[in-house]
Protein backbone atom coordinates (compact mmCIF):
# COMPACT_ATOMS: atom_id res chain seq x y z
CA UNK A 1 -11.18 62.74 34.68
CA UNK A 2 -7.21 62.54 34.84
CA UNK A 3 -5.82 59.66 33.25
CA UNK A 4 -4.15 56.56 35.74
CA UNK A 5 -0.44 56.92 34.92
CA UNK A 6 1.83 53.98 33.04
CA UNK A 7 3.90 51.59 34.67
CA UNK A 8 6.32 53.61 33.08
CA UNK A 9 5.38 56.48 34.26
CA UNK A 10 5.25 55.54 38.27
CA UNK A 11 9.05 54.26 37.94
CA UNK A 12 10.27 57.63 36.21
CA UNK A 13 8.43 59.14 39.55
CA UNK A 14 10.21 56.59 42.01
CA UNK A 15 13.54 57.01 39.88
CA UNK A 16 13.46 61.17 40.50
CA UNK A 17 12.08 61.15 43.98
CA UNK A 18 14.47 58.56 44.73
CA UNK A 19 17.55 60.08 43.37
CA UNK A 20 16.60 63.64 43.84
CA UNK A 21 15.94 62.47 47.87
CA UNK A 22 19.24 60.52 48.02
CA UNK A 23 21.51 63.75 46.94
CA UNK A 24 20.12 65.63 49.20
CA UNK A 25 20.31 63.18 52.06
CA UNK A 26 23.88 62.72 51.23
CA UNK A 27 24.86 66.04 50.95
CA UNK A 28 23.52 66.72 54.63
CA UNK A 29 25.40 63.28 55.33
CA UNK A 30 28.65 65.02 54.30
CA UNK A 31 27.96 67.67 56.59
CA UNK A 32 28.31 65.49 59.50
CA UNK A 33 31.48 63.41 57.47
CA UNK A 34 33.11 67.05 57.61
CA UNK A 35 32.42 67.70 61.30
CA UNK A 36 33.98 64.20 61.92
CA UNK A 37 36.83 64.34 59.79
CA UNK A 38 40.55 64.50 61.59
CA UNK A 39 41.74 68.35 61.53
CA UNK A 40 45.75 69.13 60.79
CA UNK A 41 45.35 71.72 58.28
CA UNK A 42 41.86 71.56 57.10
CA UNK A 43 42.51 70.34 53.71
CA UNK A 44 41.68 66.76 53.79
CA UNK A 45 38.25 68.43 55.38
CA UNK A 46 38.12 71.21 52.29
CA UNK A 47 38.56 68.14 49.78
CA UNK A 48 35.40 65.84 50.66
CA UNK A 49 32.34 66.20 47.82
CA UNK A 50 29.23 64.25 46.50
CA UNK A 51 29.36 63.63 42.99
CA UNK A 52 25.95 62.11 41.54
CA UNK A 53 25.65 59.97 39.10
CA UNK A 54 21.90 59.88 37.85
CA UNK A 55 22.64 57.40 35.17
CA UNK A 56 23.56 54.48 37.68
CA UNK A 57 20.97 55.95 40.65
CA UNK A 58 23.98 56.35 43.01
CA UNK A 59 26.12 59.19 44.74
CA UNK A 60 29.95 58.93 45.98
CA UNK A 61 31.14 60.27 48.67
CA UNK A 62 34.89 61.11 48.46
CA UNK A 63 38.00 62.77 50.35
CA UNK A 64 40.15 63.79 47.26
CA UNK A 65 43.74 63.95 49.07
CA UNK A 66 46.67 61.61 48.42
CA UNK A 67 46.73 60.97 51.62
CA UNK A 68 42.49 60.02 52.71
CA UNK A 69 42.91 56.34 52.31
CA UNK A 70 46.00 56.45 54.87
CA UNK A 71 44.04 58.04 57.34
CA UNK A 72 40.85 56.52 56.92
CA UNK A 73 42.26 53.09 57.06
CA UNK A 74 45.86 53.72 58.62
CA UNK A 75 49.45 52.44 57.48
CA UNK A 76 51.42 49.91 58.78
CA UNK A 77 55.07 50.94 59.47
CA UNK A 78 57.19 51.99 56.48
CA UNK A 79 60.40 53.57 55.81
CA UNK A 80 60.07 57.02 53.37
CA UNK A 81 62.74 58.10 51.00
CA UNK A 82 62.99 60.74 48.83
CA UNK A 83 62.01 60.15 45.64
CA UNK A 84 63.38 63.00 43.81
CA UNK A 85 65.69 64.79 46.01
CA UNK A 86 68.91 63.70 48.36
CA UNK A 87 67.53 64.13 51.70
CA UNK A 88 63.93 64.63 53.17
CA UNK A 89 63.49 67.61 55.14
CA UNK A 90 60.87 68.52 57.85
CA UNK A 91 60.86 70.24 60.97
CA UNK A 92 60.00 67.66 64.23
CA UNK A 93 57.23 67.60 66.64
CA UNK A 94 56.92 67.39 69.93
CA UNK A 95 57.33 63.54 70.97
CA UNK A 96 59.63 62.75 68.04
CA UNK A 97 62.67 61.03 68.58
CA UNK A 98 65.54 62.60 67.14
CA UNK A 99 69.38 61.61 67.65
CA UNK A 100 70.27 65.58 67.76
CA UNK A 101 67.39 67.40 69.97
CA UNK A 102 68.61 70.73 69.60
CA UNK A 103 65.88 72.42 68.07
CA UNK A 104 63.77 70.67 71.21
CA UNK A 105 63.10 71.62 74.19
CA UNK A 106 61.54 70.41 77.87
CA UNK A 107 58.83 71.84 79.28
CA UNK A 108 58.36 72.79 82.68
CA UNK A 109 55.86 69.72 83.16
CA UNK A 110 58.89 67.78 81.22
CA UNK A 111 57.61 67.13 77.97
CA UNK A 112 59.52 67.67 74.80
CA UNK A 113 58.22 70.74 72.87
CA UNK A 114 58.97 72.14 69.67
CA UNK A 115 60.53 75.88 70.16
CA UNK A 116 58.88 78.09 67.33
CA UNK A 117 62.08 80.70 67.72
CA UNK A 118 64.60 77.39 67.92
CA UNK A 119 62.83 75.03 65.27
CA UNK A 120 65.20 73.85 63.20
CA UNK A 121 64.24 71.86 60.11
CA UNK A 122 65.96 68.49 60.17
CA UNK A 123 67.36 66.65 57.19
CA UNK A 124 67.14 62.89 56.27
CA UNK A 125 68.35 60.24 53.94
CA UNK A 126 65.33 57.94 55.42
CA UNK A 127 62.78 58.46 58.02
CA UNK A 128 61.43 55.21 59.72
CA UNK A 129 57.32 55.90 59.86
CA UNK A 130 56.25 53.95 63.24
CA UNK A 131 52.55 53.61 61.16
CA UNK A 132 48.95 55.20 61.88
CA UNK A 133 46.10 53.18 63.37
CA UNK A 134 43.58 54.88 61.41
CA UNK A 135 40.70 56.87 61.92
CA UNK A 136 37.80 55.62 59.38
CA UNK A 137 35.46 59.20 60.55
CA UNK A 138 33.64 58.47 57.14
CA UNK A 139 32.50 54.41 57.24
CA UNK A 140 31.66 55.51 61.12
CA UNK A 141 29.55 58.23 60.20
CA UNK A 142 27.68 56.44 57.20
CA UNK A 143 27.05 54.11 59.40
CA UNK A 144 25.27 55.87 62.07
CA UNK A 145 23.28 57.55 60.03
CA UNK A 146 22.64 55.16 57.21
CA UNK A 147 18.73 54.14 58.54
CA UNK A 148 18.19 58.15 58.61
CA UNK A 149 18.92 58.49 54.78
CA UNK A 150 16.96 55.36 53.89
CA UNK A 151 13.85 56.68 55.65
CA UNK A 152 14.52 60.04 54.13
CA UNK A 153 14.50 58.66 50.42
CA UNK A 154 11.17 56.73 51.37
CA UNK A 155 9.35 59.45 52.72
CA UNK A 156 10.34 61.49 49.50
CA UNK A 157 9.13 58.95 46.96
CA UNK A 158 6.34 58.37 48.99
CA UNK A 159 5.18 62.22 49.00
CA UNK A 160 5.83 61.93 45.22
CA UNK A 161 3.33 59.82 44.34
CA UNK A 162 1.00 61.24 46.67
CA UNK A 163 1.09 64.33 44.66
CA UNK A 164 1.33 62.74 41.43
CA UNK A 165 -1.59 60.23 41.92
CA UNK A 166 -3.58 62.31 44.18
């Protein structure tokens, strides 16, 4: 005849179902943060991780760029300077207004297009930033698939004690 566990002993099963479920149902959660997340270049994509933390039964989700928080939760509209150097330098998109648009050019349709043989890179003292609205693709995506994780981590630490107390 086994032996009924402790108290003890059922919350160390909870506590490692639980955890164990919740890492695993985030890191499938990050999956779909990923396929949400605004594409430029790909890094702030390459730069989102889990990081557990057993300890404190919890897991983070993060987007390690200088630049996540702006376009998770937007900016209002700023002026940039250079911090280090004289002037800023950057070559212009299409839709930028510009006081010399000679490295632009008009499409047939009439929009204003950047020329990849005529881009010029333009140079700045200041640059008035109109702001970003923001795009919060990871609070959206927690939240529609918050319910899905919860009933994930139940099901876990309720197949856990179902094996543990027969």
């Amino acid at each position: 005849m086994r032996d009924f566990p402790t108290g003890e002993q059922i919350s160390q099963i909870v506590k490692r179902a639980a955890f164990d479920a919740l890492y695993t149902a985030t890191e499938g959660l990050l999956t779909k943060i990923i396929n949400n997340t605004p594409i430029k270049t790909g890094t702030l994509r390459r730069s989102q991780t889990v990081t557990p933390y057993r300890d404190r039964m919890m897991v983070s989700i993060s987007a390690n760029t200088p630049y996540a928080v702006a376009v998770h939760e937007g900016s209002k509209p700023h002026e940039i300077i250079p911090r280090e150097a004289k002037a800023l330098a950057f070559i212009p998109v299409a839709g930028m207004r510009l006081k010399d648009r000679k490295p632009l050019y008009r499409s047939k349709t009439g929009r204003l297009v950047v020329s990849k043989k005529r881009a010029a890179v333009v140079f700045a003292k200041r640059v008035r930033h109109p702001g970003y609205k923001g795009n919060p693709w990871m609070k959206r995506t927690v939240e529609q698939n918050i319910d899905k994780v919860g009933k994930y981590v139940l099901r876990s630490v309720k197949k856990a004690l179902k094996e543990e107390l027969g």
